[in-house]
Protein backbone atom coordinates (compact mmCIF):
# COMPACT_ATOMS: atom_id res chain seq x y z
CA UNK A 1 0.00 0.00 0.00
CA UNK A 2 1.50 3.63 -0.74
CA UNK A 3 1.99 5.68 1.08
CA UNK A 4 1.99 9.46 1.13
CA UNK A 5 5.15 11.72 1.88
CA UNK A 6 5.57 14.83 3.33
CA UNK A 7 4.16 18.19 2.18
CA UNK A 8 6.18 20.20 -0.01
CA UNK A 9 7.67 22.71 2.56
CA UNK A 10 5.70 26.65 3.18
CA UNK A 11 6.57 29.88 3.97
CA UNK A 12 4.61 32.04 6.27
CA UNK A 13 5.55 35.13 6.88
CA UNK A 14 3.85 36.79 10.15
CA UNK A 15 3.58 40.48 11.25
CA UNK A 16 2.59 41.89 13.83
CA UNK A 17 2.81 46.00 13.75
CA UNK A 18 1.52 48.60 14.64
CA UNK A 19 0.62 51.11 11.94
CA UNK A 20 0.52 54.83 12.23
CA UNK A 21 -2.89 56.49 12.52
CA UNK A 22 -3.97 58.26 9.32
CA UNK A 23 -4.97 61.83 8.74
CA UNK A 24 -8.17 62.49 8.18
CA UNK A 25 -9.70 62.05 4.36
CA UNK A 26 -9.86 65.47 2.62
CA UNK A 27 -12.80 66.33 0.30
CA UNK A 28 -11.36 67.02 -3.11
CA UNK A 29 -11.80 70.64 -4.05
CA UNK A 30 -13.43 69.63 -7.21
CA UNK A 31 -15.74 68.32 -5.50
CA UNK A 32 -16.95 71.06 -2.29
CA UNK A 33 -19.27 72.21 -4.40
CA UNK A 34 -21.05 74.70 -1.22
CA UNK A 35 -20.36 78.19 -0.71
CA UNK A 36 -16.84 77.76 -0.15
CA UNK A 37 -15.02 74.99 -1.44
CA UNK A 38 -13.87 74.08 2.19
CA UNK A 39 -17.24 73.96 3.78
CA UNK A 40 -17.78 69.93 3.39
CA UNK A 41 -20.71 70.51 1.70
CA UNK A 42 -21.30 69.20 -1.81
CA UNK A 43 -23.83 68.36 -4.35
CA UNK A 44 -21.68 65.01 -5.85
CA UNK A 45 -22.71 61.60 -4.33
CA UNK A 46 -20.02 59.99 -5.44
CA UNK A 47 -17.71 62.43 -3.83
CA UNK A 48 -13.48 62.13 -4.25
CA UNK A 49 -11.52 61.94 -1.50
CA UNK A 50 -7.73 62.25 -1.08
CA UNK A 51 -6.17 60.09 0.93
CA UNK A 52 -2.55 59.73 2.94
CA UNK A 53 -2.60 56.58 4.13
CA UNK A 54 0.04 53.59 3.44
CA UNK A 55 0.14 50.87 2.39
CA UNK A 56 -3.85 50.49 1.66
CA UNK A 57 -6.59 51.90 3.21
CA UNK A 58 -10.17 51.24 4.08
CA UNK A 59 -12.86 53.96 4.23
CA UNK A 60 -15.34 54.37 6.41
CA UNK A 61 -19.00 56.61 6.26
CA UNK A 62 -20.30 56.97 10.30
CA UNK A 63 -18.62 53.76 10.98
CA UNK A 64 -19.86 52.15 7.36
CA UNK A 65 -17.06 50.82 4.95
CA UNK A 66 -17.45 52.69 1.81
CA UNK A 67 -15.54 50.28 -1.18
CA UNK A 68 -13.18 47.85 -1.19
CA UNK A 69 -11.57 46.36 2.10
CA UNK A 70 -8.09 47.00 0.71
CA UNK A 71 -7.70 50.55 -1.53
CA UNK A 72 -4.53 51.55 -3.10
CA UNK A 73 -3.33 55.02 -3.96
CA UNK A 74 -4.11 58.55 -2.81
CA UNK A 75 -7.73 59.52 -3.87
CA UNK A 76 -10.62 57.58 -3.94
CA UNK A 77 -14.12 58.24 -5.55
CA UNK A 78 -16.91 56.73 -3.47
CA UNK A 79 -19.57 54.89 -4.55
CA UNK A 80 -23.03 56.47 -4.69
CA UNK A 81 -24.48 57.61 -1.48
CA UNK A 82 -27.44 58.77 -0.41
CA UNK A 83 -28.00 62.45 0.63
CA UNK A 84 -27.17 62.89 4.49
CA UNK A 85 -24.69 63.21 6.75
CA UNK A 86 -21.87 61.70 7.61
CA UNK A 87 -17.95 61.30 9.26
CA UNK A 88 -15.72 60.05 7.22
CA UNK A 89 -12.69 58.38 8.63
CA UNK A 90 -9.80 56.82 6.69
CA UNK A 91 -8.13 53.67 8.28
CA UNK A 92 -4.62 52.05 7.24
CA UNK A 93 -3.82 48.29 6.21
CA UNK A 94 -0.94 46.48 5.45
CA UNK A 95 -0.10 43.48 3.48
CA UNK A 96 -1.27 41.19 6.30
CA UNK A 97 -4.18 43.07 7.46
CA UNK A 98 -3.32 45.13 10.56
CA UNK A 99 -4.95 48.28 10.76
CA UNK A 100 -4.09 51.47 11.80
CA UNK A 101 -6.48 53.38 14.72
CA UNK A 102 -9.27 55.07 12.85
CA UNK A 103 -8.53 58.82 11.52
CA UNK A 104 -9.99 61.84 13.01
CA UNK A 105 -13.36 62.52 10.94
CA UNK A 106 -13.84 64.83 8.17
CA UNK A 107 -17.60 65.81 8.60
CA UNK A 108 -19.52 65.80 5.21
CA UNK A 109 -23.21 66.71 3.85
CA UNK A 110 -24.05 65.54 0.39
CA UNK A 111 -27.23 67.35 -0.42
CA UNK A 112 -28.03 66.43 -4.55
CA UNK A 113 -31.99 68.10 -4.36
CA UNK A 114 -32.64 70.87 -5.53
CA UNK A 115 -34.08 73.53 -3.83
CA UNK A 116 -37.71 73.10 -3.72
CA UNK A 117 -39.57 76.07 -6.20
CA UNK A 118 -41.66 78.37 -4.88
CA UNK A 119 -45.24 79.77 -6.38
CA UNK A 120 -44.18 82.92 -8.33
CA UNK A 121 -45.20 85.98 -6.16
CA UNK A 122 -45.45 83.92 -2.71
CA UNK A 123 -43.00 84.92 0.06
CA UNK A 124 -39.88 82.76 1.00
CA UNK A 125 -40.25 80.94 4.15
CA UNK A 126 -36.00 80.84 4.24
CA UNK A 127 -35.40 84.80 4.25
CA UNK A 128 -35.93 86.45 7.60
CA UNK A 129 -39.52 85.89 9.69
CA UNK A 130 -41.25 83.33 6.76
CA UNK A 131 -40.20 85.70 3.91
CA UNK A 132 -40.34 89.44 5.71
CA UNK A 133 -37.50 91.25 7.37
CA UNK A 134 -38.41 94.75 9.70
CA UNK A 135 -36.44 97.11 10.98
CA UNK A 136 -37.13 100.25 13.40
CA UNK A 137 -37.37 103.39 11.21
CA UNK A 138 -38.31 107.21 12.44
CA UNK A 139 -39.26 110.32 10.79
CA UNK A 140 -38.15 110.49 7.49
CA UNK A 141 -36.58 107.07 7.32
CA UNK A 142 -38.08 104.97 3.78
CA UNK A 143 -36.80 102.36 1.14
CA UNK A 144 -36.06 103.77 -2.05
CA UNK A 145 -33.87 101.45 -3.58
CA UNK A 146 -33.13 97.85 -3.34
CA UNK A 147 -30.33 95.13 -5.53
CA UNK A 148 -28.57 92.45 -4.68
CA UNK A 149 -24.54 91.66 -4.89
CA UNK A 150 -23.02 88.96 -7.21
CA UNK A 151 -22.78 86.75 -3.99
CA UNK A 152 -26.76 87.14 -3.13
CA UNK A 153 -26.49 89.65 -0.38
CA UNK A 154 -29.02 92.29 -0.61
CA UNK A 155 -28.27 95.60 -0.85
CA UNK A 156 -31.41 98.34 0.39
CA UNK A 157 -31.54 102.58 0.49
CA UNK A 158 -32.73 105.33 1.07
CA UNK A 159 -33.18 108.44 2.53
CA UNK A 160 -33.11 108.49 6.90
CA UNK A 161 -31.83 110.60 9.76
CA UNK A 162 -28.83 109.91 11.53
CA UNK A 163 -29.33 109.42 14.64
CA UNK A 164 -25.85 110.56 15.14
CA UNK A 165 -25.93 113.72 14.00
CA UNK A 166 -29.46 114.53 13.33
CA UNK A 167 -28.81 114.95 9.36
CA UNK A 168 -30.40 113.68 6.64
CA UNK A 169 -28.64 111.07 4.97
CA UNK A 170 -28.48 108.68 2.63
CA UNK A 171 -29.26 104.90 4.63
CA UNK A 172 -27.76 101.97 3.41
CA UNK A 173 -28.37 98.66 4.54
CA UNK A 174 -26.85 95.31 3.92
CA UNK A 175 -28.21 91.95 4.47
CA UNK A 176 -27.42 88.52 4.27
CA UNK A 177 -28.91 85.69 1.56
CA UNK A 178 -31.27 84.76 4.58
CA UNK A 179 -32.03 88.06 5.41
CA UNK A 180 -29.93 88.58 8.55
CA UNK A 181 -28.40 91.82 8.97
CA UNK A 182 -24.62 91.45 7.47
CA UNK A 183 -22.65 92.84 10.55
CA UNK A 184 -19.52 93.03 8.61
CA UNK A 185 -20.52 95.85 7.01
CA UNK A 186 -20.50 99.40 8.38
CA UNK A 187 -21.80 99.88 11.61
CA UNK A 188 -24.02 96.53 12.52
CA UNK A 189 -24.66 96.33 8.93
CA UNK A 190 -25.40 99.94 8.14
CA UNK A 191 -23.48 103.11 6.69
CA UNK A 192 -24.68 106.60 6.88
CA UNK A 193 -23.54 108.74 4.36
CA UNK A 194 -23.84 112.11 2.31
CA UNK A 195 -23.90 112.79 -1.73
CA UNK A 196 -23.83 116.86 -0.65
CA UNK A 197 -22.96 119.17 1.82
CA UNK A 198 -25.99 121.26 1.26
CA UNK A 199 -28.79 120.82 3.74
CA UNK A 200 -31.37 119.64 0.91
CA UNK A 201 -30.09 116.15 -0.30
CA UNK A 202 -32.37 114.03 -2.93
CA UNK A 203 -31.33 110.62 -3.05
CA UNK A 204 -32.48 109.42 -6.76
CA UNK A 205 -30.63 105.86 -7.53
CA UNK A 206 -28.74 102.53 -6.63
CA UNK A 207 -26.75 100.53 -8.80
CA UNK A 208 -24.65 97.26 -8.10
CA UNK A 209 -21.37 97.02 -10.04
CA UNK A 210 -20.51 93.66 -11.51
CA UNK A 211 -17.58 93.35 -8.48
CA UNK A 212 -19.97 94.06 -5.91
CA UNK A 213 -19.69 97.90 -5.11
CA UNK A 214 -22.38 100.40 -4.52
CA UNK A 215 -23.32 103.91 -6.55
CA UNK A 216 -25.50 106.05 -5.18
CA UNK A 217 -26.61 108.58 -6.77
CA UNK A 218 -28.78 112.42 -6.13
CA UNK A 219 -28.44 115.73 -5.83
CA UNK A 220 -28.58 118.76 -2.86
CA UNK A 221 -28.86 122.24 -3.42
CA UNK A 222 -27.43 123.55 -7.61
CA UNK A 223 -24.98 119.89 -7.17
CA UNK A 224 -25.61 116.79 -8.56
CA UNK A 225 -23.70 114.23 -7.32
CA UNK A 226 -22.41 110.10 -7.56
CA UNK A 227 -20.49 108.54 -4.81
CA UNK A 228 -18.50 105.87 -7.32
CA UNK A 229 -17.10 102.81 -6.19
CA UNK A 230 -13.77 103.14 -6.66
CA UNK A 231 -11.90 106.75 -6.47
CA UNK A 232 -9.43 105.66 -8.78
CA UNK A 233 -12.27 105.97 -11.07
CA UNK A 234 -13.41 108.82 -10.07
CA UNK A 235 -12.24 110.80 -13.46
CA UNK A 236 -14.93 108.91 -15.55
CA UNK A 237 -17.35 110.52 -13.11
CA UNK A 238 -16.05 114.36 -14.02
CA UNK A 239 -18.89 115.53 -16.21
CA UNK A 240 -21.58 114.33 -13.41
CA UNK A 241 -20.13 116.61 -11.23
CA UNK A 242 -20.92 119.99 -10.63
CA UNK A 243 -19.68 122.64 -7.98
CA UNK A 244 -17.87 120.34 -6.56
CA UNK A 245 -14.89 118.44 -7.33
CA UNK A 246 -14.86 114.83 -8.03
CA UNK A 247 -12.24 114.28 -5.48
CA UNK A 248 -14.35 115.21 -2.43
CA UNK A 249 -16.84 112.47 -3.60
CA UNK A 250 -17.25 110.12 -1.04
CA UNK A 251 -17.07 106.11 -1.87
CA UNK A 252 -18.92 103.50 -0.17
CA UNK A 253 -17.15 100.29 -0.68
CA UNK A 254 -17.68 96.42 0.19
């Protein structure tokens, strides 16, 4: 009867490490697609991610694995997710499958709907008290003007006293996209200021330049006057001024 030899002989190779805990994953740039493009917010749900973590890694959605148990390389594009969310945390493996501690957490929304339209003409719940926004006014104080900025800030004027001073003014108020008052600008989001130095001051117009900045535009007294944006453009603005040089115009800027 035969009998069987020995197996052929086998190497195992064992080991036992530590790895080095990650950073944390990084949402590409490409792909922060909210206000700011590193605000973790992004309209992809199949979002990149770069990755520092050697030799593979695994990655993780609030303590899900996203992909493969064993990814190679730098960046990684998930597969689809649903809207929601979630921590991401990037974990290291080597050959042998020891794993590094978890990464710190790189918080993410992925938010793909679009915002929901409203009926034309109805107000919008999102901007200030379900769609209106009041402030305290006196005397004279009205709206007369209104636009908005390139970056959806809204821009409203008029004529007002200054409590200040007691003069009449030109009032100039800026407010956020949601219709809070924008505080970086001017004194708790409003700026006083004159087109003349006569005591009779009309405030006629508003107008939004393509970079943001504010004209304003009236007259007081025999002068007609435009505060422009920019002094160093103040030249173009020569023939609009009368009885009083350009250079004493005042500018309101961002």
């Amino acid at each position: 009867m035969a009998q069987t030899g020995d197996s052929a002989p086998q190497t195992i190779t064992i080991f036992n490490q530590t790895l080095p805990t990650p950073p944390a994953p990084a949402l590409h740039s490409s792909d922060d697609t909210g206000i700011s493009n590193s605000d973790g917010i992004t309209s992809v749900n199949t979002p990149t991610f770069d990755i520092s973590a050697l030799p593979y890694f695994r990655l993780e959605a609030s303590a899900k694995i996203i992909g493969p148990a064993f990814i190679l390389g730098t960046a990684y594009a998930i597969p689809a997710i649903a809207d929601g969310t979630y921590d991401m945390r990037v974990i290291a493996e080597d050959d042998a499958g020891n794993e590094s501690a978890p990464s710190l957490a790189t918080h993410v929304v992925i938010d793909t709907q679009p915002p929901p339209m409203l009926k034309s003409g109805s107000l919008d719940p999102s901007f200030g008290n379900s769609g209106l926004v009041t402030l305290p006014a006196a005397g004279i104080d009205r709206i007369t003007a209104i636009g908005a900025q390139p970056d959806g800030r809204i821009i409203a004027a008029g004529p007002a006293v200054n409590p200040a001073n007691g003069a009449t003014m030109i009032k100039v108020v800026r407010f956020n996209a949601d219709g809070s008052l924008d505080l970086s600008f001017g004194s708790h989001g409003t700026v006083y200021t004159g087109l003349s130095a006569a005591s009779v001051m009309n405030f006629r117009a508003m107008a939004i330049q393509p970079d943001g900045k504010i004209l304003l535009a009236g007259e007081g007294g025999l002068q007609f006057a435009v505060t422009p944006a920019d002094r160093r453009r103040c030249a173009g603005f020569a023939n609009l001024c009368k009885r009083r040089p350009c250079a004493d115009q005042r500018a309101l800027r961002r």
